[in-house]
PDB file of N, CA and C in Angstrom:
ATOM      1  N   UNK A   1     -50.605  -6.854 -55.725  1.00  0.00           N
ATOM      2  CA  UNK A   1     -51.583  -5.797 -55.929  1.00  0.00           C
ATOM      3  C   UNK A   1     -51.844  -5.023 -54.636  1.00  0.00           C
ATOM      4  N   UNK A   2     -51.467  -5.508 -53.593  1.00  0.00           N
ATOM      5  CA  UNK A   2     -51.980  -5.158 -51.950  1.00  0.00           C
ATOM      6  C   UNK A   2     -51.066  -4.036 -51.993  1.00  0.00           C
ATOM      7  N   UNK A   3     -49.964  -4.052 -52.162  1.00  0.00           N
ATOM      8  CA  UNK A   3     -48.829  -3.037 -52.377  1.00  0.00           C
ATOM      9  C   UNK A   3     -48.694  -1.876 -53.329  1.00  0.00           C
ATOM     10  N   UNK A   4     -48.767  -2.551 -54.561  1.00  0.00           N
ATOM     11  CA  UNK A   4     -48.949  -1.573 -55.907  1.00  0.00           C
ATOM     12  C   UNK A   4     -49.751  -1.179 -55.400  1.00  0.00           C
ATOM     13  N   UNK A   5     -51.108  -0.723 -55.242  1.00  0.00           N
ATOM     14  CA  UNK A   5     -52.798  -0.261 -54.959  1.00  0.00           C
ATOM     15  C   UNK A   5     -52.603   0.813 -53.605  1.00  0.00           C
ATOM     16  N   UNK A   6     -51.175   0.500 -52.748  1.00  0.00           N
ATOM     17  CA  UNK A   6     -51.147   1.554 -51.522  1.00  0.00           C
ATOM     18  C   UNK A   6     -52.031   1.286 -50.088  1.00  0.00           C
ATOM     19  N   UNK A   7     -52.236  -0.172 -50.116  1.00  0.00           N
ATOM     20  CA  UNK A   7     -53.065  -0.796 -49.001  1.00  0.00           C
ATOM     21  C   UNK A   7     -52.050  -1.242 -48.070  1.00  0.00           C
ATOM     22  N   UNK A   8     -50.982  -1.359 -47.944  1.00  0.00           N
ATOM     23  CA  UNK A   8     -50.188  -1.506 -47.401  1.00  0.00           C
ATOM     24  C   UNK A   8     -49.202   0.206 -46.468  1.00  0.00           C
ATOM     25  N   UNK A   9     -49.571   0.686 -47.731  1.00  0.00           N
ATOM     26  CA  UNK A   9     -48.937   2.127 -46.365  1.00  0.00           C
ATOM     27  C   UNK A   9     -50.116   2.840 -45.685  1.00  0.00           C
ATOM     28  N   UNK A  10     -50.835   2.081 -45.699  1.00  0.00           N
ATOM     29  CA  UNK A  10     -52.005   2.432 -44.343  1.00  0.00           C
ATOM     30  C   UNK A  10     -51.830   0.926 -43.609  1.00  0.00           C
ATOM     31  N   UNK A  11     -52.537   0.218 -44.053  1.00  0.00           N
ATOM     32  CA  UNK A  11     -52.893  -0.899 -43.408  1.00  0.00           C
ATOM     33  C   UNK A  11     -51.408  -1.859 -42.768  1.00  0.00           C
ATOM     34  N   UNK A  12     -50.701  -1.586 -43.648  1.00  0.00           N
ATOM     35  CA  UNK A  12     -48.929  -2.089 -43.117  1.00  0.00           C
ATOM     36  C   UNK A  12     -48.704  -3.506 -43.994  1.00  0.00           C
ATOM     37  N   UNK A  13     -47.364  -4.071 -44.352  1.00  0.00           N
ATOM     38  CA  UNK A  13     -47.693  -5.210 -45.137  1.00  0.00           C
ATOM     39  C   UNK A  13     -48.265  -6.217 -44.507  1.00  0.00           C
ATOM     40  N   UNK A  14     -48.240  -6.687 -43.368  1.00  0.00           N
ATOM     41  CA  UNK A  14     -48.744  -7.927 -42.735  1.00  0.00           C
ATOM     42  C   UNK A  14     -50.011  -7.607 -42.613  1.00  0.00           C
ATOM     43  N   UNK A  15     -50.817  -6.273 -42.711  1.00  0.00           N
ATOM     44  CA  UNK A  15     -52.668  -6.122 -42.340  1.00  0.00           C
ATOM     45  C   UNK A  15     -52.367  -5.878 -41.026  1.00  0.00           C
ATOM     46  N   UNK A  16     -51.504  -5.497 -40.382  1.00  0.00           N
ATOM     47  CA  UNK A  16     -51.636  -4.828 -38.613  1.00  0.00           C
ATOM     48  C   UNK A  16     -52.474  -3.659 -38.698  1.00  0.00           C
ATOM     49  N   UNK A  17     -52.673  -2.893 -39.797  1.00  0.00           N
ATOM     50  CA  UNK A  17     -52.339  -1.175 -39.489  1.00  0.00           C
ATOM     51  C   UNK A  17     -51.877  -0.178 -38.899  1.00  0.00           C
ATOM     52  N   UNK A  18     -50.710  -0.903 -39.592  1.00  0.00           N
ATOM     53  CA  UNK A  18     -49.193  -0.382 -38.762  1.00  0.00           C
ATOM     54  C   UNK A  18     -48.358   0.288 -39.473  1.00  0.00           C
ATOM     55  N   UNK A  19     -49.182   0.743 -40.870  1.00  0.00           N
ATOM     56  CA  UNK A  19     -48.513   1.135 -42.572  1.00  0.00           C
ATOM     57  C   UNK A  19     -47.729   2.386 -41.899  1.00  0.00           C
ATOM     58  N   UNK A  20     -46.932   3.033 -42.830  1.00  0.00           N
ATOM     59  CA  UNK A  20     -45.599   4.039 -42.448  1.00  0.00           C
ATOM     60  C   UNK A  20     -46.624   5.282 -42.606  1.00  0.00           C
ATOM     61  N   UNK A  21     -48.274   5.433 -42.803  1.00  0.00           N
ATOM     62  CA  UNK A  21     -48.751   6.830 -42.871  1.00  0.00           C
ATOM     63  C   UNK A  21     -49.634   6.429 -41.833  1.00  0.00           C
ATOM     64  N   UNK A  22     -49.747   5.522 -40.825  1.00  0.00           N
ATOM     65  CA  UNK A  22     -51.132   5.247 -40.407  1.00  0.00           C
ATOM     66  C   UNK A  22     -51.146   5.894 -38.987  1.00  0.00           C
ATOM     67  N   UNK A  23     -50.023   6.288 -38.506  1.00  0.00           N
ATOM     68  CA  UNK A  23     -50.257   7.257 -37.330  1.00  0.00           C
ATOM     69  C   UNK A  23     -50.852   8.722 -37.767  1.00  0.00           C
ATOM     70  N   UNK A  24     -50.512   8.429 -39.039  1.00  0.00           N
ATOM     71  CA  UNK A  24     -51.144  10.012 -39.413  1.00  0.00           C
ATOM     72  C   UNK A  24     -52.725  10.411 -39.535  1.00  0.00           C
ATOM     73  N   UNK A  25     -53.677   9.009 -39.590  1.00  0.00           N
ATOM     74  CA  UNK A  25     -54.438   9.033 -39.708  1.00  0.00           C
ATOM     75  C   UNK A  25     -55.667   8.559 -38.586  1.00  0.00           C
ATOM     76  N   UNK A  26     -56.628   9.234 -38.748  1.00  0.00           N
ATOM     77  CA  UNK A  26     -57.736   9.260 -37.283  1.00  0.00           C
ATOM     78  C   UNK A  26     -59.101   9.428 -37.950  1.00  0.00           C
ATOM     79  N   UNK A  27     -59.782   7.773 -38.341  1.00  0.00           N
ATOM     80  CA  UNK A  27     -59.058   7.107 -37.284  1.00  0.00           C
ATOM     81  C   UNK A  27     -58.160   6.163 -37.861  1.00  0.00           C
ATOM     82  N   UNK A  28     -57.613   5.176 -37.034  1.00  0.00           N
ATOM     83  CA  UNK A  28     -56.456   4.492 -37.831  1.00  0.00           C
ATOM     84  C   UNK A  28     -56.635   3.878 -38.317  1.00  0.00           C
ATOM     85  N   UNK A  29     -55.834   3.215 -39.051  1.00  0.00           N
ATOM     86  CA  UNK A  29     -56.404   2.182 -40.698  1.00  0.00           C
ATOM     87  C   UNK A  29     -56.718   0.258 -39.492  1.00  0.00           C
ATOM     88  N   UNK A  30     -57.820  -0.425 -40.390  1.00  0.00           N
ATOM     89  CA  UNK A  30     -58.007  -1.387 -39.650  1.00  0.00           C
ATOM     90  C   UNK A  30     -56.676  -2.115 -39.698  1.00  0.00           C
ATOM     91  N   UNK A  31     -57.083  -2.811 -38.613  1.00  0.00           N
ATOM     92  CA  UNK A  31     -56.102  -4.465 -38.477  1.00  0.00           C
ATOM     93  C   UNK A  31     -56.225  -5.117 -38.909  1.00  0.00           C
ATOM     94  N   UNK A  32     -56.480  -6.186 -39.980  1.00  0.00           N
ATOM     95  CA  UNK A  32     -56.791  -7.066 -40.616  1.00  0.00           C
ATOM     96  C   UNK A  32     -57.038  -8.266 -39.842  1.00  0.00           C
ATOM     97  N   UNK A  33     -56.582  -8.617 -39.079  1.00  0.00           N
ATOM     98  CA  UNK A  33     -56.081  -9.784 -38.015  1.00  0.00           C
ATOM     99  C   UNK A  33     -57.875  -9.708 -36.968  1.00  0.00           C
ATOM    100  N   UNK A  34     -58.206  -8.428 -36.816  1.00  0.00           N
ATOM    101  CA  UNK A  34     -59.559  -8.483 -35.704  1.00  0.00           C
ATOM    102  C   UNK A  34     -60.829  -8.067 -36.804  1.00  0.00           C
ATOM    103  N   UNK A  35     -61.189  -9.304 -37.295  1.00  0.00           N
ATOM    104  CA  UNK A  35     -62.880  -9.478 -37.950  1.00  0.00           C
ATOM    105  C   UNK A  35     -63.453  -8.428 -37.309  1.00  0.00           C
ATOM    106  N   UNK A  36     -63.304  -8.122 -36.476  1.00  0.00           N
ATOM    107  CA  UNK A  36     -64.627  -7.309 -35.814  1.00  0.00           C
ATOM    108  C   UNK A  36     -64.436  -5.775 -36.185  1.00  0.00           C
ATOM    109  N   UNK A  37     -62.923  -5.529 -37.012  1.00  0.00           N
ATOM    110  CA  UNK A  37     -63.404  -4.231 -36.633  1.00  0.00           C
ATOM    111  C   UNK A  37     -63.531  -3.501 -38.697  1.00  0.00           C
ATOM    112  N   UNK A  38     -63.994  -4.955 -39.362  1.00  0.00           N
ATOM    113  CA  UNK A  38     -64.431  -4.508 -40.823  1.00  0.00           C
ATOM    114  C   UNK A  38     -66.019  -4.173 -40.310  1.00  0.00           C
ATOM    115  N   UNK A  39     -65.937  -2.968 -41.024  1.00  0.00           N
ATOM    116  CA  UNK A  39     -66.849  -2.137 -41.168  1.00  0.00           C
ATOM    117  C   UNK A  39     -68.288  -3.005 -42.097  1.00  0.00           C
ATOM    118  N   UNK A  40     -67.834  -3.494 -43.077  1.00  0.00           N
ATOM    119  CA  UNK A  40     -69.116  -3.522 -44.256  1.00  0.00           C
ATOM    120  C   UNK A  40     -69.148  -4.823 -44.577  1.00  0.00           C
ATOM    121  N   UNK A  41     -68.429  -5.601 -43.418  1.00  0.00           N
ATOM    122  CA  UNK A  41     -68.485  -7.175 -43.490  1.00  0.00           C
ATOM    123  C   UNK A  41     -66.938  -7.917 -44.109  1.00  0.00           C
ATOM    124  N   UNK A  42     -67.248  -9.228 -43.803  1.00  0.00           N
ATOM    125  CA  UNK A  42     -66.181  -9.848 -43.922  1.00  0.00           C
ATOM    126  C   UNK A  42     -65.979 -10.984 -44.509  1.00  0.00           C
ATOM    127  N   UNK A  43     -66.913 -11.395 -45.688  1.00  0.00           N
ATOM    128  CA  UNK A  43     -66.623 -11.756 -46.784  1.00  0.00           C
ATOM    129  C   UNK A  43     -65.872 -11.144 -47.954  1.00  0.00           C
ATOM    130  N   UNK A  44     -65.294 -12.104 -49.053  1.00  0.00           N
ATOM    131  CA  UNK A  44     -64.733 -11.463 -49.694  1.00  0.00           C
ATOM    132  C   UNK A  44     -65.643 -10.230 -50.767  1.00  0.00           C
ATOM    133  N   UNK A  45     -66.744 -10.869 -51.547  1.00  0.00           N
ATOM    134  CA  UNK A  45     -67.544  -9.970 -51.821  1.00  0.00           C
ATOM    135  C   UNK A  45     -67.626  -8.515 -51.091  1.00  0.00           C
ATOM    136  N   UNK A  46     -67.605  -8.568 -50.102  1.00  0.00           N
ATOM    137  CA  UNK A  46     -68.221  -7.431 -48.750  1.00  0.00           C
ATOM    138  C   UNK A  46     -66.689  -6.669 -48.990  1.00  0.00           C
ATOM    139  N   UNK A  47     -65.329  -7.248 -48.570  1.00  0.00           N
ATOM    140  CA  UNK A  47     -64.538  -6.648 -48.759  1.00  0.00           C
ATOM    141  C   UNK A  47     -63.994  -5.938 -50.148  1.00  0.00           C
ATOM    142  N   UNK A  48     -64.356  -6.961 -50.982  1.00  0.00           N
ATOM    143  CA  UNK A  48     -64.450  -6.433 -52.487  1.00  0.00           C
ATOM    144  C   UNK A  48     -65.088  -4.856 -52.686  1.00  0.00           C
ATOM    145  N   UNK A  49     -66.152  -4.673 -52.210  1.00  0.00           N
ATOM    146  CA  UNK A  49     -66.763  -3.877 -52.602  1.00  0.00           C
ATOM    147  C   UNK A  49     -66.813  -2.621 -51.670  1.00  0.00           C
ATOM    148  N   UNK A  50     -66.256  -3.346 -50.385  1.00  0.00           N
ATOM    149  CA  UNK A  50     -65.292  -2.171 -49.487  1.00  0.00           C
ATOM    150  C   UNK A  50     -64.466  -1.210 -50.297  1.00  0.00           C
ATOM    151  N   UNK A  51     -63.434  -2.334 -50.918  1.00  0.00           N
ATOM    152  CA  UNK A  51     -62.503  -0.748 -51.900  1.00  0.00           C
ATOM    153  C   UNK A  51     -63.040  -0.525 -52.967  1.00  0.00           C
ATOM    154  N   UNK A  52     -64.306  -0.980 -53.667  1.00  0.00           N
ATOM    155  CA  UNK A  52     -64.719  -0.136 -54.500  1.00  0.00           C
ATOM    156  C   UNK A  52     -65.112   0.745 -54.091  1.00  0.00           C
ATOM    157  N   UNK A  53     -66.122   1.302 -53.091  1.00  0.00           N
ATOM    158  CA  UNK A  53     -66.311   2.174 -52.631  1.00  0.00           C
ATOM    159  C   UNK A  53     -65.898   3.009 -51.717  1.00  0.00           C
ATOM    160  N   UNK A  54     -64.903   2.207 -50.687  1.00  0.00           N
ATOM    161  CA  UNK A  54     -64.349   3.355 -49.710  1.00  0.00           C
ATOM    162  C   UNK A  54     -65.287   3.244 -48.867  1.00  0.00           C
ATOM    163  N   UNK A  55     -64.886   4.384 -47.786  1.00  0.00           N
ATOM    164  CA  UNK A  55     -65.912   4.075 -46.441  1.00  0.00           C
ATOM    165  C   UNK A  55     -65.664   5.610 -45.797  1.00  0.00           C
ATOM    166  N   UNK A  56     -66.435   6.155 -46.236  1.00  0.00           N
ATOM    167  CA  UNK A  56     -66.593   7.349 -45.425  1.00  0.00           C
ATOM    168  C   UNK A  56     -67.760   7.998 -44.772  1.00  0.00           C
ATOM    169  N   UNK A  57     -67.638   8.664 -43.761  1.00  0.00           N
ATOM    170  CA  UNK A  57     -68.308   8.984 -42.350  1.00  0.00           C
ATOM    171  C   UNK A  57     -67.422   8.614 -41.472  1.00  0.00           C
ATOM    172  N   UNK A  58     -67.807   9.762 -40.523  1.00  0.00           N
ATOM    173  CA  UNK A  58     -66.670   8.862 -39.017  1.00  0.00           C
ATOM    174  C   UNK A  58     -65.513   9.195 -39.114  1.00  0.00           C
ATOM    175  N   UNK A  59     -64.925  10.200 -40.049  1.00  0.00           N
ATOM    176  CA  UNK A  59     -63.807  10.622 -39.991  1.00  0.00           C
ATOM    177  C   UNK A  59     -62.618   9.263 -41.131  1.00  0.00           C
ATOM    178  N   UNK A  60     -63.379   8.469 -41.373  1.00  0.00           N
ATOM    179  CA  UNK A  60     -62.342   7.345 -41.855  1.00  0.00           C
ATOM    180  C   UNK A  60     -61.491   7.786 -43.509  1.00  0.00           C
ATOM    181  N   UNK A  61     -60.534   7.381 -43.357  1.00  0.00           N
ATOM    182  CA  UNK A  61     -60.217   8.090 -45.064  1.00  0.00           C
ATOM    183  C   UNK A  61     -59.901   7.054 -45.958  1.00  0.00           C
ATOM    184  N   UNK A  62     -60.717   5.576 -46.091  1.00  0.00           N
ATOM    185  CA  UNK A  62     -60.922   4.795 -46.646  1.00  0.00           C
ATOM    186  C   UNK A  62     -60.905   5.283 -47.894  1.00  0.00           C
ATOM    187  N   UNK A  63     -60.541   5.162 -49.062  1.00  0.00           N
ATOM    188  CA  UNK A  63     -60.262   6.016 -50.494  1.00  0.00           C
ATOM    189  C   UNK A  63     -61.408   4.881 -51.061  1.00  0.00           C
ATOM    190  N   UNK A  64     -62.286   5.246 -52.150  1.00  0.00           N
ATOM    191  CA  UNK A  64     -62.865   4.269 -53.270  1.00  0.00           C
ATOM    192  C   UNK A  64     -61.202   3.963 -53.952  1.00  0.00           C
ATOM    193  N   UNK A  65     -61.577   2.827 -54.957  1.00  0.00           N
ATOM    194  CA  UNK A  65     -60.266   2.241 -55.759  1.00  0.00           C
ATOM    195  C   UNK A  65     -61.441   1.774 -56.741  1.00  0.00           C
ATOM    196  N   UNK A  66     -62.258   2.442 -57.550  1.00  0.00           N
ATOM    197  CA  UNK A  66     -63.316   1.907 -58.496  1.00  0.00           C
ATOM    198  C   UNK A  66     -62.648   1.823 -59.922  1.00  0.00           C
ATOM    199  N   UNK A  67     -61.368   2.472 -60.092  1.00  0.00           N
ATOM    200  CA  UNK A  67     -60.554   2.036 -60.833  1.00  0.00           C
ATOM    201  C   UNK A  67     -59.830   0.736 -61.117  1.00  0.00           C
ATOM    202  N   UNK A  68     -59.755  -0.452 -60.651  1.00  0.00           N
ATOM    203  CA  UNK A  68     -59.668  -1.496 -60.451  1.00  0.00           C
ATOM    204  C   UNK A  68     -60.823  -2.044 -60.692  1.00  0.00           C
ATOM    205  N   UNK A  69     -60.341  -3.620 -61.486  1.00  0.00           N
ATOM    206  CA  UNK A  69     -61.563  -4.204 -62.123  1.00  0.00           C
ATOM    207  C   UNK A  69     -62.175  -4.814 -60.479  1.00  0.00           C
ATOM    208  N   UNK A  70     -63.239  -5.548 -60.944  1.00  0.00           N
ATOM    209  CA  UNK A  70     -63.608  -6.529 -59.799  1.00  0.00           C
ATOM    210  C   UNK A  70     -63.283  -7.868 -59.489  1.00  0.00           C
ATOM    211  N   UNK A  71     -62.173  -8.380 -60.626  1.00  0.00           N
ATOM    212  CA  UNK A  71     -61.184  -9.829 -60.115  1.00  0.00           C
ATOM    213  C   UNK A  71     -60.024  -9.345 -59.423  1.00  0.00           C
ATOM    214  N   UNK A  72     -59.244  -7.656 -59.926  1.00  0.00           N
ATOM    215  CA  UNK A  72     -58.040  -7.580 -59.006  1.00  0.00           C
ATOM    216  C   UNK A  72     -58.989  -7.247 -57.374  1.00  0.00           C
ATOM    217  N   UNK A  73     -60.339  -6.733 -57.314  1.00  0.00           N
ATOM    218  CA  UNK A  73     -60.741  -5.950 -55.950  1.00  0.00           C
ATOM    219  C   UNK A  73     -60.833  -7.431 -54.956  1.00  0.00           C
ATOM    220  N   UNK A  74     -61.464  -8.685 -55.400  1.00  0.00           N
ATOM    221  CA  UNK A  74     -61.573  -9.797 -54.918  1.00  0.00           C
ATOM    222  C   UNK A  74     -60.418 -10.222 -54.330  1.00  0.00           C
ATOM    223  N   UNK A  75     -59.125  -9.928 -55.756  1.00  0.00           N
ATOM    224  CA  UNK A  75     -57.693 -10.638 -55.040  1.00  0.00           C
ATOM    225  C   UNK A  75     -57.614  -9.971 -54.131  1.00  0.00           C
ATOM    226  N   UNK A  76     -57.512  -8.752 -53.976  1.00  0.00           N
ATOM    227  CA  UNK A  76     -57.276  -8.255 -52.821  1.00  0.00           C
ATOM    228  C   UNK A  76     -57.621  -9.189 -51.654  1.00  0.00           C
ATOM    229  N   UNK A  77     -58.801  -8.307 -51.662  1.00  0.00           N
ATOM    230  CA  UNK A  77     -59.948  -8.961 -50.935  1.00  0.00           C
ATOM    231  C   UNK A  77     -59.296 -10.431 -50.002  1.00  0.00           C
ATOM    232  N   UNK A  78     -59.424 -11.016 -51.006  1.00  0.00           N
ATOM    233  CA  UNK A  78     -58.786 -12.934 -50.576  1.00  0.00           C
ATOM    234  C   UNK A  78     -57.341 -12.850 -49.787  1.00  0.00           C
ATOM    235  N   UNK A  79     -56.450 -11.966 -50.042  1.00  0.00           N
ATOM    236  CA  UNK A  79     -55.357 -11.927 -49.497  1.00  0.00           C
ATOM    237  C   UNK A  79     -55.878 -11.333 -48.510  1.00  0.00           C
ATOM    238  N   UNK A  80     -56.777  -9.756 -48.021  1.00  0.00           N
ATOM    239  CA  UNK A  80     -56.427  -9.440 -46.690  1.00  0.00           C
ATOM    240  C   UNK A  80     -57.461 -10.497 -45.443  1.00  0.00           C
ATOM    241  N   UNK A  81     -57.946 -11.516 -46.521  1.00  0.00           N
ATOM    242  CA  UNK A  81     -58.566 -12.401 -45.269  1.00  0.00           C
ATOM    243  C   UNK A  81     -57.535 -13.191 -45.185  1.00  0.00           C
ATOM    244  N   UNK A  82     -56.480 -13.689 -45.767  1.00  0.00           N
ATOM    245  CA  UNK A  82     -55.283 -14.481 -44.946  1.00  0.00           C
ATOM    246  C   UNK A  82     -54.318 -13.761 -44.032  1.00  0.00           C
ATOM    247  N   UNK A  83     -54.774 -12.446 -43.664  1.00  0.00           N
ATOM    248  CA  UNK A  83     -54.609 -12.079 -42.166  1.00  0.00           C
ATOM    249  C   UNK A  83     -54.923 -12.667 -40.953  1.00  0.00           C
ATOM    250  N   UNK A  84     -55.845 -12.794 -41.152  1.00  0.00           N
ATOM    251  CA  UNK A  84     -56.730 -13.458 -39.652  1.00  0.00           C
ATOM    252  C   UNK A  84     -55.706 -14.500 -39.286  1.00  0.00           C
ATOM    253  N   UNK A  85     -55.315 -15.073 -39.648  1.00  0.00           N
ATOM    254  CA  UNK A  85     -54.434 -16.434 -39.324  1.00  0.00           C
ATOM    255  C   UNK A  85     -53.565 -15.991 -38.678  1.00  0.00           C
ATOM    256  N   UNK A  86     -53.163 -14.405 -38.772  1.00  0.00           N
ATOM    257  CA  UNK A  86     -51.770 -14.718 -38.239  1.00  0.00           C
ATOM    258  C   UNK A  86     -51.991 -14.397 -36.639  1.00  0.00           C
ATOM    259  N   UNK A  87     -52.512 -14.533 -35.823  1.00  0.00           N
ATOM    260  CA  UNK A  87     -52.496 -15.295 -34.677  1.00  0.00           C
ATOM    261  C   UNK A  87     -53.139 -14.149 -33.350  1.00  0.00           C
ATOM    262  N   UNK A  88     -53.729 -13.205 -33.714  1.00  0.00           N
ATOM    263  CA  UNK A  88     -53.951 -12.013 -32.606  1.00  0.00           C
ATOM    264  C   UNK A  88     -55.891 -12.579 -32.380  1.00  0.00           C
ATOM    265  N   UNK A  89     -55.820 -12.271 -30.980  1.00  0.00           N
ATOM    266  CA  UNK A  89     -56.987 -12.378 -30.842  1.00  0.00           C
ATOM    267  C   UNK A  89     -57.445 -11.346 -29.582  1.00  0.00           C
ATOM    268  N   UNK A  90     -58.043  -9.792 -31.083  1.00  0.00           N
ATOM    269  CA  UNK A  90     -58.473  -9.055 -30.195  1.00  0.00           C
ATOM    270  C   UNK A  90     -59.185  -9.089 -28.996  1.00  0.00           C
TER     271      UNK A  90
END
């Protein structure tokens, strides 16, 4: 779903935000890997409801995805917290 949904050509497949459009964008899509730099928290709930709504101000072009129920927004969700693991420590 991380893929189908287009979270991946911002954010990149591993959650770097390193996606093939993300130089295009300012500011750049988060890292998944540095907690610190989610905006609306970092639970899954919190992230859940991140792509329901999107995140705009600040120039960010966070899209809503309110089209998606709220068990696929969670999966999400649950997968981009098995980022953190992979080993960066902003």
């Amino acid at each position: 779903m991380y893929k189908a949904n287009g979270c991946a050509s911002c954010h990149g497949a591993s959650g770097h935000g390193d996606g093939p459009i993300a130089k295009t964008l300012v500011p750049q899509p988060r890292d998944f890997r540095d907690e610190q730099a989610f905006k609306k928290g970092t639970d899954v709930s919190s992230i859940a409801r991140t792509i329901a709504e999107g995140i705009t101000g600040n120039g960010s072009q966070m899209p809503a995805f309110a089209h998606m129920s709220e068990p696929e927004r969670q999966s999400i969700a649950m997968f981009v917290l098995t980022f953190r693991d992979s080993g960066r420590n902003p």
